[in-house]
Protein backbone atom coordinates (compact mmCIF):
# COMPACT_ATOMS: atom_id res chain seq x y z
CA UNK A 1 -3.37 -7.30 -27.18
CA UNK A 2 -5.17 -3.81 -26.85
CA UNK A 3 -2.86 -0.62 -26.33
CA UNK A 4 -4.04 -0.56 -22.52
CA UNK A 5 -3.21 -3.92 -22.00
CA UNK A 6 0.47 -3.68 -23.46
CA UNK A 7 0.89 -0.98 -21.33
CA UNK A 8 -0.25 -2.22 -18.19
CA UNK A 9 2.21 -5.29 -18.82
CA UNK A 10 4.70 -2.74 -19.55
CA UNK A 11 4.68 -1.54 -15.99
CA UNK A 12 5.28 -5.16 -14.71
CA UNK A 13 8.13 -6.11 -17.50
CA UNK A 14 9.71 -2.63 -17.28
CA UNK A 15 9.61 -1.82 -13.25
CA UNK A 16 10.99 1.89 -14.61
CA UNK A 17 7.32 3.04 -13.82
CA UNK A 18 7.35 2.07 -10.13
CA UNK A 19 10.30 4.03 -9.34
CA UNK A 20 12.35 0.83 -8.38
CA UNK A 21 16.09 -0.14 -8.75
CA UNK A 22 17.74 -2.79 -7.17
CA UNK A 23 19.44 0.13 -5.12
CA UNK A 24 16.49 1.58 -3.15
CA UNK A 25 15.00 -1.25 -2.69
CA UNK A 26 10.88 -0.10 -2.72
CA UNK A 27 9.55 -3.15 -4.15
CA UNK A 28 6.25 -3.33 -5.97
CA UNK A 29 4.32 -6.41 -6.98
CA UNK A 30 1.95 -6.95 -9.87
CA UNK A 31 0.91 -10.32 -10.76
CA UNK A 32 -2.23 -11.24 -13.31
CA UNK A 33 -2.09 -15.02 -14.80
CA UNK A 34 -1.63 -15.26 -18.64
CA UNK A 35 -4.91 -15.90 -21.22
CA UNK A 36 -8.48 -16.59 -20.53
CA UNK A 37 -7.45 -18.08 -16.97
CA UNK A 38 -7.02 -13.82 -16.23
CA UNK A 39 -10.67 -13.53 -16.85
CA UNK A 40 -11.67 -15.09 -13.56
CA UNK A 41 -8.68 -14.07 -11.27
CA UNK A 42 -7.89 -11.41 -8.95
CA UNK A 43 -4.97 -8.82 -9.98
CA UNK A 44 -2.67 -7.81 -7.57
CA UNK A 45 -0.44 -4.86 -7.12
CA UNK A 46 2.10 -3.82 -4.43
CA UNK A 47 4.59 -1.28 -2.31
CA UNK A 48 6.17 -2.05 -0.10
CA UNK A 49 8.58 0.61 1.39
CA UNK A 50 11.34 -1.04 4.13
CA UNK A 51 12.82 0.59 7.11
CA UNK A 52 15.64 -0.79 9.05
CA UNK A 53 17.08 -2.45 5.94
CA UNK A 54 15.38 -3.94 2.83
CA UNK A 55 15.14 -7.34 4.24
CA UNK A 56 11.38 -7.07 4.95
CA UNK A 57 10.05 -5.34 2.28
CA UNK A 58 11.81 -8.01 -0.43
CA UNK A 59 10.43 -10.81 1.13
CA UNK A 60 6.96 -9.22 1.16
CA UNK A 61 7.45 -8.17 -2.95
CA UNK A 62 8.55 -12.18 -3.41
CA UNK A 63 5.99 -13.79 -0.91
CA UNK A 64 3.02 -12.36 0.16
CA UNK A 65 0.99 -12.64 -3.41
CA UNK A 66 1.59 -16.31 -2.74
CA UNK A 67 0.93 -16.25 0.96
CA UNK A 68 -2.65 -14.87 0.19
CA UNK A 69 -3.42 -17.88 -2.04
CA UNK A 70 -2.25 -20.50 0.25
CA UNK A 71 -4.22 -19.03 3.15
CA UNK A 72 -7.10 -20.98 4.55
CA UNK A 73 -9.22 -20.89 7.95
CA UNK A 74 -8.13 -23.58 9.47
CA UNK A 75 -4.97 -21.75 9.87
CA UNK A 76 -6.05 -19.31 11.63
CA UNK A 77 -6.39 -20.25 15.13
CA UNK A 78 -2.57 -21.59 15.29
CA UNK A 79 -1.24 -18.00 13.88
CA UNK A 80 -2.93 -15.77 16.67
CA UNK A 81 -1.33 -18.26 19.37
CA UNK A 82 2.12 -17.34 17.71
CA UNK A 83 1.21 -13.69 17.69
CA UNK A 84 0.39 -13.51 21.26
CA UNK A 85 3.48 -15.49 21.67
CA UNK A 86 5.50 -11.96 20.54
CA UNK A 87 4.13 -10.88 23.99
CA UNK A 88 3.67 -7.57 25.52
CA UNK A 89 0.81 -5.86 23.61
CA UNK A 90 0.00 -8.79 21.76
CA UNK A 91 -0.83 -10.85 24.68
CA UNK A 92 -4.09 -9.56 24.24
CA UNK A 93 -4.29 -10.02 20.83
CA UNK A 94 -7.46 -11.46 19.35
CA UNK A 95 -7.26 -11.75 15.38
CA UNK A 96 -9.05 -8.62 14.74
CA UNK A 97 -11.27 -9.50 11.79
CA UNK A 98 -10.21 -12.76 12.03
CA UNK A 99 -11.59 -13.25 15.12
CA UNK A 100 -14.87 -14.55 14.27
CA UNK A 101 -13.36 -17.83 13.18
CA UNK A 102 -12.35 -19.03 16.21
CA UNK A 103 -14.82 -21.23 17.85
CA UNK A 104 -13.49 -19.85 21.35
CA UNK A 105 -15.07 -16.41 19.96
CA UNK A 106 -18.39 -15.48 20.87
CA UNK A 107 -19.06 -14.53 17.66
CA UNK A 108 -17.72 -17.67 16.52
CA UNK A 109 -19.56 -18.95 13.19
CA UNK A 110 -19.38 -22.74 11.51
CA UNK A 111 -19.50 -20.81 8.28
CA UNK A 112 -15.64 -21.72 6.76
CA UNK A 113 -15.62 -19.12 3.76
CA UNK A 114 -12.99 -16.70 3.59
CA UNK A 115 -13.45 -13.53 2.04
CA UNK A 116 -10.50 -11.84 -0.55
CA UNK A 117 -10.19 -9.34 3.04
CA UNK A 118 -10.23 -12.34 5.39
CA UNK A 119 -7.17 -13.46 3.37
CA UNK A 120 -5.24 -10.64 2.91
CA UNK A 121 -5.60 -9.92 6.95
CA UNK A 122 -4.42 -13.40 7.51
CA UNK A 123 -1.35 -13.40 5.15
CA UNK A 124 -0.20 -10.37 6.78
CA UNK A 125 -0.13 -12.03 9.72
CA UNK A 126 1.71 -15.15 8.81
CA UNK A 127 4.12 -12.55 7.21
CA UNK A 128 4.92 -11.08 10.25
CA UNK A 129 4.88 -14.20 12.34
CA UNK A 130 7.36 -15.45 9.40
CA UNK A 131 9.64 -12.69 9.68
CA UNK A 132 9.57 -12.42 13.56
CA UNK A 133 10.62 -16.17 13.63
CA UNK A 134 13.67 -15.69 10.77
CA UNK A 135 16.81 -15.68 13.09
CA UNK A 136 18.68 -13.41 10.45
CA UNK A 137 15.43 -11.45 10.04
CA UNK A 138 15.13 -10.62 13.65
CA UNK A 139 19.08 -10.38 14.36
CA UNK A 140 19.24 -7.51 11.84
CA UNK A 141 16.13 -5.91 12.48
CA UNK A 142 14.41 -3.55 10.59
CA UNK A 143 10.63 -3.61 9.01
CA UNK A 144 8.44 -2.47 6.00
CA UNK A 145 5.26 -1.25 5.17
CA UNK A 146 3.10 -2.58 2.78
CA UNK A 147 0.33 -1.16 0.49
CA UNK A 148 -1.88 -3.86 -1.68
CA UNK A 149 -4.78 -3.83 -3.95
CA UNK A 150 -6.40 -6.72 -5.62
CA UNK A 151 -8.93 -6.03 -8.22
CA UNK A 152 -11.25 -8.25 -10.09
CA UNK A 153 -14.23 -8.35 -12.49
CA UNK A 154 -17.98 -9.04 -11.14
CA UNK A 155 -19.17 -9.34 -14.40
CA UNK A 156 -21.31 -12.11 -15.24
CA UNK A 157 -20.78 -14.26 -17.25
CA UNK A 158 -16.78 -13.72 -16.33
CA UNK A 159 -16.24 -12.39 -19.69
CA UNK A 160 -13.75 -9.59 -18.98
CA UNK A 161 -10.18 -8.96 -16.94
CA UNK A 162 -10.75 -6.41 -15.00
CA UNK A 163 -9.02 -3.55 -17.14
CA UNK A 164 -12.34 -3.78 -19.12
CA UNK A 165 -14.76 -4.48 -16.83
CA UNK A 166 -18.05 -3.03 -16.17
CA UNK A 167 -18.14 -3.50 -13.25
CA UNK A 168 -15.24 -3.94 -10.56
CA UNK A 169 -14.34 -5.23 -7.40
CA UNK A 170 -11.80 -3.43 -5.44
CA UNK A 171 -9.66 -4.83 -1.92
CA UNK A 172 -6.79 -2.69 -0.20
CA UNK A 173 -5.20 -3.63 2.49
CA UNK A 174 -2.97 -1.26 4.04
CA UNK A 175 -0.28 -1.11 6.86
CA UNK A 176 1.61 2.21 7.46
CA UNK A 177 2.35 5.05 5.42
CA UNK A 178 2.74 4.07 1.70
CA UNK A 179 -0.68 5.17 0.23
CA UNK A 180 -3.74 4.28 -2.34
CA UNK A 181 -5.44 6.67 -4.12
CA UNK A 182 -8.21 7.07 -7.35
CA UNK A 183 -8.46 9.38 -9.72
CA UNK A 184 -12.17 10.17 -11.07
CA UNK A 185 -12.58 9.62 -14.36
CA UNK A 186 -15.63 12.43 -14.59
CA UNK A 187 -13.87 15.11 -12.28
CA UNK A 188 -10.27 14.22 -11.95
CA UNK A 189 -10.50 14.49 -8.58
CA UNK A 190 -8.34 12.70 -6.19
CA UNK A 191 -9.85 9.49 -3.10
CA UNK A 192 -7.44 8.45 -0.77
CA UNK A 193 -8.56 4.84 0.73
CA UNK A 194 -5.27 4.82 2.70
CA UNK A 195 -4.93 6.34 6.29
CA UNK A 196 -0.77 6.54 7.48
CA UNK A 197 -0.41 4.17 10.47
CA UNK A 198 1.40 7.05 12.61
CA UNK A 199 1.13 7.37 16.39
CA UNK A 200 -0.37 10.69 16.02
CA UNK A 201 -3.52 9.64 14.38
CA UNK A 202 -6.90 9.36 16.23
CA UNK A 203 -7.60 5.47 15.93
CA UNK A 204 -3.67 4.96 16.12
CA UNK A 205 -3.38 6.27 19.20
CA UNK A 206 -6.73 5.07 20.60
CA UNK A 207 -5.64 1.34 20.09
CA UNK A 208 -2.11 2.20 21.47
CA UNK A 209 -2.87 4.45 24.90
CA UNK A 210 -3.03 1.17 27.13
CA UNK A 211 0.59 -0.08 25.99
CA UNK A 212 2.56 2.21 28.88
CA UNK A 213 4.22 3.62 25.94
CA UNK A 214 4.13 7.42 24.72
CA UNK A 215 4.30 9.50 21.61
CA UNK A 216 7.98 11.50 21.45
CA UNK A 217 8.21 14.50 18.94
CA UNK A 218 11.29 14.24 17.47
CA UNK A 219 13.40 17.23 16.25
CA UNK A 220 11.93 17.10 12.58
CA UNK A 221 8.50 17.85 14.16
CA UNK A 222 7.69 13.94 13.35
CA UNK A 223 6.21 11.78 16.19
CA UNK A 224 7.71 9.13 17.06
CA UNK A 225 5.76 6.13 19.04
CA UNK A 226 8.21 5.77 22.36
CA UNK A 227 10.62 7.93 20.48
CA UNK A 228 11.30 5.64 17.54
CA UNK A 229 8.62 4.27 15.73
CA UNK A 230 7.56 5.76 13.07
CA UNK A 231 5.30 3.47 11.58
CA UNK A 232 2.65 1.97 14.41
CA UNK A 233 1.64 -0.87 11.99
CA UNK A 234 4.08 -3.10 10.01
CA UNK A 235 5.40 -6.40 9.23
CA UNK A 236 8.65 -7.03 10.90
CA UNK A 237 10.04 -4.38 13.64
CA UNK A 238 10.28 -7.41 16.07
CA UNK A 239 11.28 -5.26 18.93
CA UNK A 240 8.52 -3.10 19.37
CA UNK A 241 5.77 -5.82 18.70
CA UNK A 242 5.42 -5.96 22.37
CA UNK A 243 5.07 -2.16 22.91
CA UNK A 244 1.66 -2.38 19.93
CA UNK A 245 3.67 -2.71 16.66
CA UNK A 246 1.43 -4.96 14.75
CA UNK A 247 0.63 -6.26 11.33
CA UNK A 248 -2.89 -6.50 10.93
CA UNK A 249 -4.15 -4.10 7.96
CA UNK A 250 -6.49 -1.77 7.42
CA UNK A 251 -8.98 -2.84 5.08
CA UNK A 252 -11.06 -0.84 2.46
CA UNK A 253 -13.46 -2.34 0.21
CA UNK A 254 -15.57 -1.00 -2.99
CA UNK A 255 -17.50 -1.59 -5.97
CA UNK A 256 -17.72 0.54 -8.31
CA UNK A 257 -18.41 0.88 -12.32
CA UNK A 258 -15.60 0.02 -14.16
CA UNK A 259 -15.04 3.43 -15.94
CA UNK A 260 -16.11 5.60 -12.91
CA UNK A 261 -12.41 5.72 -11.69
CA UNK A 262 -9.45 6.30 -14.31
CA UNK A 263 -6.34 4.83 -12.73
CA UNK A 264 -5.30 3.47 -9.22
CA UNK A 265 -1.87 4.80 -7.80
CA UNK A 266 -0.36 3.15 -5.38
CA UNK A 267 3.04 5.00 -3.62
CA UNK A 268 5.30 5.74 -0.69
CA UNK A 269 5.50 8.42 1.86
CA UNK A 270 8.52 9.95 -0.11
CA UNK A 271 5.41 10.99 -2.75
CA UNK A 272 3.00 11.91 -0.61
CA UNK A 273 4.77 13.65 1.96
CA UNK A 274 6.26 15.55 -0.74
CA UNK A 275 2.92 16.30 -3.25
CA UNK A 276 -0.59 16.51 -2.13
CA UNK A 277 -2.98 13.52 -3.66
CA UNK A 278 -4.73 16.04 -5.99
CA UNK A 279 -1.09 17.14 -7.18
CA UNK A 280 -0.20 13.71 -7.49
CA UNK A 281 -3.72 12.69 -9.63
CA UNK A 282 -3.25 16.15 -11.51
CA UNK A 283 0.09 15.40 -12.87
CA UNK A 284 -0.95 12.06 -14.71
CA UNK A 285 -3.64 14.03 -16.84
CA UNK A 286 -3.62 13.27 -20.35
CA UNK A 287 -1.02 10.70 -20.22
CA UNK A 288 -2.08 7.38 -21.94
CA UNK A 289 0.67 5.17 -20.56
CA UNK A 290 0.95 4.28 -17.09
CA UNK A 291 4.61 3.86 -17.25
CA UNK A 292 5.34 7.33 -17.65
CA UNK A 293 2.48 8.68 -15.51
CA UNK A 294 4.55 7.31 -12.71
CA UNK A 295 7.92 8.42 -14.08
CA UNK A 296 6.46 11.62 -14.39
CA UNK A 297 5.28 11.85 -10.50
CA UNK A 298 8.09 10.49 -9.29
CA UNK A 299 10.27 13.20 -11.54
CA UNK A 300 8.38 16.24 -10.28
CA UNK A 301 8.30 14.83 -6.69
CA UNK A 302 12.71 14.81 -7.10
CA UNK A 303 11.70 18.33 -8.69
CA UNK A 304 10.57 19.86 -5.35
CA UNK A 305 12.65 18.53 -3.00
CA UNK A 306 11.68 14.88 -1.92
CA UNK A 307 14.75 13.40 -0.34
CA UNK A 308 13.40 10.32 0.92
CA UNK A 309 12.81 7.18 -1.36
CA UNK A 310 10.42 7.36 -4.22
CA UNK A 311 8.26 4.86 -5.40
CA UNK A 312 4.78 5.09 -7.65
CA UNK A 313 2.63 2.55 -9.32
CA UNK A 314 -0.25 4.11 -11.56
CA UNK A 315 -2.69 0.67 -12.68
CA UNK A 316 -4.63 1.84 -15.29
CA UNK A 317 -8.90 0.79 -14.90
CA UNK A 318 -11.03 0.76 -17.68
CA UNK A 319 -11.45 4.89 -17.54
CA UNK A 320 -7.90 5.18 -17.89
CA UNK A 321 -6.76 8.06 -20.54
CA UNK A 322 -10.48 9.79 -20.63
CA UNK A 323 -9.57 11.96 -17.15
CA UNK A 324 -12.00 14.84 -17.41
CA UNK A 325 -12.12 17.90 -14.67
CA UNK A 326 -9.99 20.72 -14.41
CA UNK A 327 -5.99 20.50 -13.21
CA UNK A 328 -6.77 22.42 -10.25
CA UNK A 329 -3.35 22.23 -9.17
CA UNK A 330 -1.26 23.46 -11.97
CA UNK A 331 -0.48 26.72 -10.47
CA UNK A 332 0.93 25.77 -7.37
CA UNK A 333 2.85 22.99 -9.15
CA UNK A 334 4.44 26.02 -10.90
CA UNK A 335 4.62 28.71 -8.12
CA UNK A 336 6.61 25.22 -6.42
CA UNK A 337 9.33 24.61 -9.16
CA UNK A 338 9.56 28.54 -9.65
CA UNK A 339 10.70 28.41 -5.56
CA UNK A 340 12.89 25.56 -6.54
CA UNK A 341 14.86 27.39 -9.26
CA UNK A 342 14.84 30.51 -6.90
CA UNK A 343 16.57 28.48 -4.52
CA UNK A 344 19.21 26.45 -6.48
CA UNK A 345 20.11 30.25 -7.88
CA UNK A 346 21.08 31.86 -4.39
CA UNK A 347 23.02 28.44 -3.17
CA UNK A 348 25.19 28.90 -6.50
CA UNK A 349 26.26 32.66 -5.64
CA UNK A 350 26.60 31.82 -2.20
């Protein structure tokens, strides 16, 4: 096993590079199947970051890997009944993507294939329709958001895993505010794919206006979708699926050379309200084990002030550890822990 590969499993054995514990509870997923078998599968990599509780977001870390690989069309036309079923906003509910595979649709085709997107939209909503249905689930209330990525080689012959591909397939699907970026592997630079699901965004709040419900800023500045929700997409949050709360992702897709991007990070709002995504990307320079790149964002995040929970994922791609560009960010990452040590100084004499 190469150095790069050992480390990548080290971030699935270890779970110290994801910022997880058993006490806060933001989960992460990473599953690749052992030997050649990996050559021809899709890797998968999660956060999920819960709200309400941690209910949610452990049953999407234990389930939804295996939810995407039992999903099939046929399914489909029975799970939008029992999301309309919620009520309310999702009366009117359609399938989104998945809407083309009804035959009621008028863009209804016969063709049966699935994409890897098609999938991932559909296990996200047997997710939610799971959770809204769990009697303890719903009693206690609460809901998470969920971040995923599956990558996979589209080399031919399948010859490589996709850590040393040359040429990759990427899928995220996204719902709320935990976040994917990519670092360059020529400039360094940072690419979000990830927009937060908040009730202040443009499409957010397009999709929304016809619910009868409004956008509340709370005394943090935050707004706050009828005054509580935070998060306008996630799985779970049973009581406000009928004022637009849903669970279909966002989807992103790209293909790209396999050493054009360096790492993947995956990572919840605690990070990136905290650290902007260059900051974040800047801070993992010339680190050759993803373990530690994500220790070390997740330290200097604590560094500066992030109160909230913190959770990071770096997946190293086959440009991983030859980051080139200039830390353009170093600086203000300084000036920032300078502040920080200003602070703590004039608390102590006070």
């Amino acid at each position: 096993m190469s150095e790069l590969q050992q480390s990548l499993w080290n971030v699935v054995d270890d779970r110290l590079g994801t910022g997880w514990t058993p006490q806060t509870l933001e989960g992460f997923k990473c599953e690749e199947p052992p030997g050649q078998e990996r050559k021809r599968q899709v890797a998968y990599f999660g956060v999920f970051d819960g709200h309400g509780g941690d209910r949610v977001s452990r049953y999407l870390r234990d389930s939804l890997a295996s939810l995407i690989e039992a999903s099939h069309v046929e399914e489909i036309p029975a799970i939008i009944d029992e999301y309309r079923s919620l009520g309310g906003y999702l009366k009117r509910y359609r399938g989104g993507p998945l809407d083309r595979f009804r035959k009621e649709s008028p863009e209804y085709s016969d063709w049966k294939g699935m994409a890897l997107d098609d999938l991932a939209v559909l296990a996200f909503l047997k997710a939610d329709c799971h959770v809204c249905a769990d009697a303890e689930m719903k009693k206690k209330g609460g809901g998470s958001t969920a971040t995923i990525a599956l990558l996979h080689s589209l080399d031919l012959p399948y010859s490589h895993p996709y850590y040393a591909s040359s040429l990759l397939s990427l899928t995220v699907a996204h719902l709320g505010d935990t976040s994917c970026l990519l670092a360059s592997t020529q400039s360094g630079r940072a690419r979000r794919l990830t927009e937060s699901h908040h009730a202040d965004s443009r499409t957010e709040s397009e999709r929304l206006r016809t619910s009868g419900t409004g956008i509340i800023t709370d005394s943090f500045g935050d707004s706050r979708w009828g005054g509580v929700v935070a998060n306008t997409r996630a799985v779970g949050d049973v009581e406000f699926k009928p004022v637009g709360v849903i669970a279909e992702p966002d989807i992103t897709k790209k293909v790209f050379k396999g050493d054009e991007f360096s790492h993947l990070i995956l990572l919840s709002d605690g990070i990136s309200d905290s650290l902007s995504d260059q900051e974040i990307v800047d801070l993992t320079r010339g680190i050759r084990d993803p373990t530690q790149a994500a220790k070390k964002i997740v330290s200097f995040a604590e560094d500066v002030g992030a109160e909230d929970n913190l959770t990071c994922l770096v997946v190293p791609l086959p440009g991983f550890g030859r980051m080139g560009g200039i830390d353009t960010t170093a600086s203000r990452r300084e000036y920032r822990l300078r502040q920080m040590t200003g602070a703590s100084s004039r608390q102590k004499r006070m």
